[in-house]
N, C-alpha and C. Protein backbone atom coordinates (compact mmCIF):
# COMPACT_ATOMS: atom_id res chain seq x y z
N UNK A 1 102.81 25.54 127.45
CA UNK A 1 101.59 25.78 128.18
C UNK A 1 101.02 24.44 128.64
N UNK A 2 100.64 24.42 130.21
CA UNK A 2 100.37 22.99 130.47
C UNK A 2 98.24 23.22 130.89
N UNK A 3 97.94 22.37 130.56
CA UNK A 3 96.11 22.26 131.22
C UNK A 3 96.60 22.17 132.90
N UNK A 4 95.00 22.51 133.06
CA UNK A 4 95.23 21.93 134.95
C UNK A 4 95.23 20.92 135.31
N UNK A 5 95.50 19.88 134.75
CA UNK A 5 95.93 17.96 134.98
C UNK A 5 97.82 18.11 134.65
N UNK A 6 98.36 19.26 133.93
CA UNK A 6 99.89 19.13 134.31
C UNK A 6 100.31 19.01 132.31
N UNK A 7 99.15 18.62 131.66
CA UNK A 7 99.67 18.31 130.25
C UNK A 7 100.16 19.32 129.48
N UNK A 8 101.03 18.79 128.77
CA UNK A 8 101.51 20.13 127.73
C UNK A 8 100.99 19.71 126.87
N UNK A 9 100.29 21.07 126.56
CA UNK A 9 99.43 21.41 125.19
C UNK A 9 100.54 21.51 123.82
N UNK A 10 100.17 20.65 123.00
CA UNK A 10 100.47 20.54 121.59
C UNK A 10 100.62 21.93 120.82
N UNK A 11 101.83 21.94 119.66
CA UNK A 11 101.74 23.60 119.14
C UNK A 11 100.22 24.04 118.45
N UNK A 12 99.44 22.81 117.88
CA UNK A 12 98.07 23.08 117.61
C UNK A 12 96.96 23.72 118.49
N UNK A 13 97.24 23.14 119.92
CA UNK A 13 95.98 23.22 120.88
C UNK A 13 96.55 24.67 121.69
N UNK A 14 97.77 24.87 121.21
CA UNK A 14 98.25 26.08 121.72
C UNK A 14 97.93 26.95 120.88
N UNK A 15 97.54 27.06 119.95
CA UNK A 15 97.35 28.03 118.59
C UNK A 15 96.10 28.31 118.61
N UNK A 16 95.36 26.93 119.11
CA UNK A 16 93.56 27.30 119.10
C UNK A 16 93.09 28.30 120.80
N UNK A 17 93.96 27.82 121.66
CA UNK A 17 93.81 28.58 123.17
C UNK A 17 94.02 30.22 122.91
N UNK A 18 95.73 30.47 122.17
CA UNK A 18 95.68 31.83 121.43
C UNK A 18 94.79 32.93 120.93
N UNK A 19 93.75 31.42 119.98
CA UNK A 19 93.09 32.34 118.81
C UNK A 19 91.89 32.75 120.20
N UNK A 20 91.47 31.77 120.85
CA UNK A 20 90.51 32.32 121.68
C UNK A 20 90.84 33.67 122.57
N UNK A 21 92.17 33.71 123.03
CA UNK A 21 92.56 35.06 123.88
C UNK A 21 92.29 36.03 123.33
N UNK A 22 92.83 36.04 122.03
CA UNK A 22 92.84 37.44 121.08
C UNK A 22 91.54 37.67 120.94
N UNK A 23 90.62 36.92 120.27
CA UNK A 23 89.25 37.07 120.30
C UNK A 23 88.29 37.78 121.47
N UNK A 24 88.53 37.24 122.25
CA UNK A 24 88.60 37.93 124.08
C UNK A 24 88.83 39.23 124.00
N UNK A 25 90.29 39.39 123.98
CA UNK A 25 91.13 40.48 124.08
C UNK A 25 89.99 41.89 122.84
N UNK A 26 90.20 41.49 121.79
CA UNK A 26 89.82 42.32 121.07
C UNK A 26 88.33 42.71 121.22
N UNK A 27 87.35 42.05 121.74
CA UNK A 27 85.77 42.12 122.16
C UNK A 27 85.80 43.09 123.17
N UNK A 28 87.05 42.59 124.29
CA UNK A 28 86.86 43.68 125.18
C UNK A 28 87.33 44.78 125.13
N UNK A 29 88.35 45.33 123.78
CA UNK A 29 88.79 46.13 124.05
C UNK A 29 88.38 47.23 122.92
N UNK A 30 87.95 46.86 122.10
CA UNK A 30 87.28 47.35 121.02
C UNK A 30 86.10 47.98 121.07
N UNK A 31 85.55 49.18 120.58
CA UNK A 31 84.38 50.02 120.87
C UNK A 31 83.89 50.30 119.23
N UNK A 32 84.76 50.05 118.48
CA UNK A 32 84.39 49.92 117.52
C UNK A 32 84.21 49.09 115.93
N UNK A 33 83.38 48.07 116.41
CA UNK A 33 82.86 46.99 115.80
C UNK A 33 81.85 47.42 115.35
N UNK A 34 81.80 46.51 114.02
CA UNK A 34 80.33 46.68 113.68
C UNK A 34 79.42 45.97 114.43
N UNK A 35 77.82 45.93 114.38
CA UNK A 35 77.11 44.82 115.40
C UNK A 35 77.24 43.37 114.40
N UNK A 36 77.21 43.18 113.44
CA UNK A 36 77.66 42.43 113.13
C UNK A 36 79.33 41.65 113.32
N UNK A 37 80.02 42.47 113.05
CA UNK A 37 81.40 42.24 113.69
C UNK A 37 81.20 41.65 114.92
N UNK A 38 80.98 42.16 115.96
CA UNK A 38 81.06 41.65 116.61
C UNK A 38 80.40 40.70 117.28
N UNK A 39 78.88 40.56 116.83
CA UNK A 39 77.70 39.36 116.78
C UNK A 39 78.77 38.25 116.57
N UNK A 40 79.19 37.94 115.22
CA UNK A 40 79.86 36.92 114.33
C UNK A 40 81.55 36.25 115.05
N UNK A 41 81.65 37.88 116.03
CA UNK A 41 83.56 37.42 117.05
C UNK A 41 82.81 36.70 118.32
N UNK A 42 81.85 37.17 118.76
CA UNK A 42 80.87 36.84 119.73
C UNK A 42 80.84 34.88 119.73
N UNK A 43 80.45 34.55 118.57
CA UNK A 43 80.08 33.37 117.88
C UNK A 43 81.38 32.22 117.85
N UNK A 44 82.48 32.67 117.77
CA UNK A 44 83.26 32.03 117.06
C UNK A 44 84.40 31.88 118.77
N UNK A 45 84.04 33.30 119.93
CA UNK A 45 84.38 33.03 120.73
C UNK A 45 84.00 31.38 121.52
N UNK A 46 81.98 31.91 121.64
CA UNK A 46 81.62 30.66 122.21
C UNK A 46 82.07 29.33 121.37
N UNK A 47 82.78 28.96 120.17
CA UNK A 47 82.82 27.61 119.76
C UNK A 47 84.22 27.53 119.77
N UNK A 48 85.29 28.47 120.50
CA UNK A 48 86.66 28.40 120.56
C UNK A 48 86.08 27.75 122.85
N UNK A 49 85.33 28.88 123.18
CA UNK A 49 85.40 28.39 124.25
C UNK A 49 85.39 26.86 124.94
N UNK A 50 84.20 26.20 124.07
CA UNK A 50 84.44 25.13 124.00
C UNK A 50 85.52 24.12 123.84
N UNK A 51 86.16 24.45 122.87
CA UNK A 51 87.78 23.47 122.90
C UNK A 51 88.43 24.19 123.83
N UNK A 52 88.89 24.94 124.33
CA UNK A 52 89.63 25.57 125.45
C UNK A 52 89.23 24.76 126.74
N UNK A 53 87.92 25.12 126.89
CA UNK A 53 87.18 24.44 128.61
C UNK A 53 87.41 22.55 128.05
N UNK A 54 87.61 22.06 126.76
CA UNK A 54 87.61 20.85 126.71
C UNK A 54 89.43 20.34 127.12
N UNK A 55 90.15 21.46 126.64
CA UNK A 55 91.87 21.11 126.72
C UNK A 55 91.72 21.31 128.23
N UNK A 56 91.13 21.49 129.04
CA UNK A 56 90.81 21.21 130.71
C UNK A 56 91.69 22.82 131.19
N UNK A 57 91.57 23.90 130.34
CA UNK A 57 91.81 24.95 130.73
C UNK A 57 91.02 26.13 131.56
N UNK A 58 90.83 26.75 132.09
CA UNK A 58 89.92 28.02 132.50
C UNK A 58 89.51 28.59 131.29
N UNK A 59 88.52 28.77 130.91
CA UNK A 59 88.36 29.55 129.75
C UNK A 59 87.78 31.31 130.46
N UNK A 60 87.63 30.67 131.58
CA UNK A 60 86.64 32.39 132.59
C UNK A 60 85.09 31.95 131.93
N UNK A 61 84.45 32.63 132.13
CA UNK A 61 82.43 32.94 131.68
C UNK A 61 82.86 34.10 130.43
N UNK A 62 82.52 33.39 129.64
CA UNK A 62 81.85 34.21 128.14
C UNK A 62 81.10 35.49 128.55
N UNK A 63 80.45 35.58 129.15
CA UNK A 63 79.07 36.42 129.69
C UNK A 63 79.83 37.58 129.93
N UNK A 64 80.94 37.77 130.53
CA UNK A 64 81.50 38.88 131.15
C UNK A 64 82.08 39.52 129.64
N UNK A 65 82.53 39.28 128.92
CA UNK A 65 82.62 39.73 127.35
C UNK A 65 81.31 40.25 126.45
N UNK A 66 80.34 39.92 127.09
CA UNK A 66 78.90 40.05 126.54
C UNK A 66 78.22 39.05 125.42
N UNK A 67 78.73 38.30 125.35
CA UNK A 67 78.25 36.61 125.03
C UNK A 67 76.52 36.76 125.67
């Protein structure tokens, strides 16, 4: 997996981009969370988003997940 400058991402920074998809993935696809559950996936999205938008990737807007 390369950033949009051309770099290949490390098996680490590839593992943390992952954990953010799934996190994604499962917010949006899931109807049944607790509000806590998902308050707390909510949380952990926005501080994955951050290293993602920092590895110079698209991360998309949080907001559309309900962030």
């Amino acid at each position: 997996m390369k950033n949009t400058m051309g770099v290949e991402l490390s098996d680490s920074e590839r593992a943390l981009v992952e954990c953010y998809q799934d996190l994604v993935r499962v917010l949006r696809e899931s109807q049944d969370l607790a509000p806590f559950e998902r308050r707390n996936a909510l949380k952990a999205v926005a501080a994955l988003w951050q290293v993602v938008n920092g590895l110079d990737l698209d991360p998309g807007n949080i907001y559309e997940i309900g962030a």
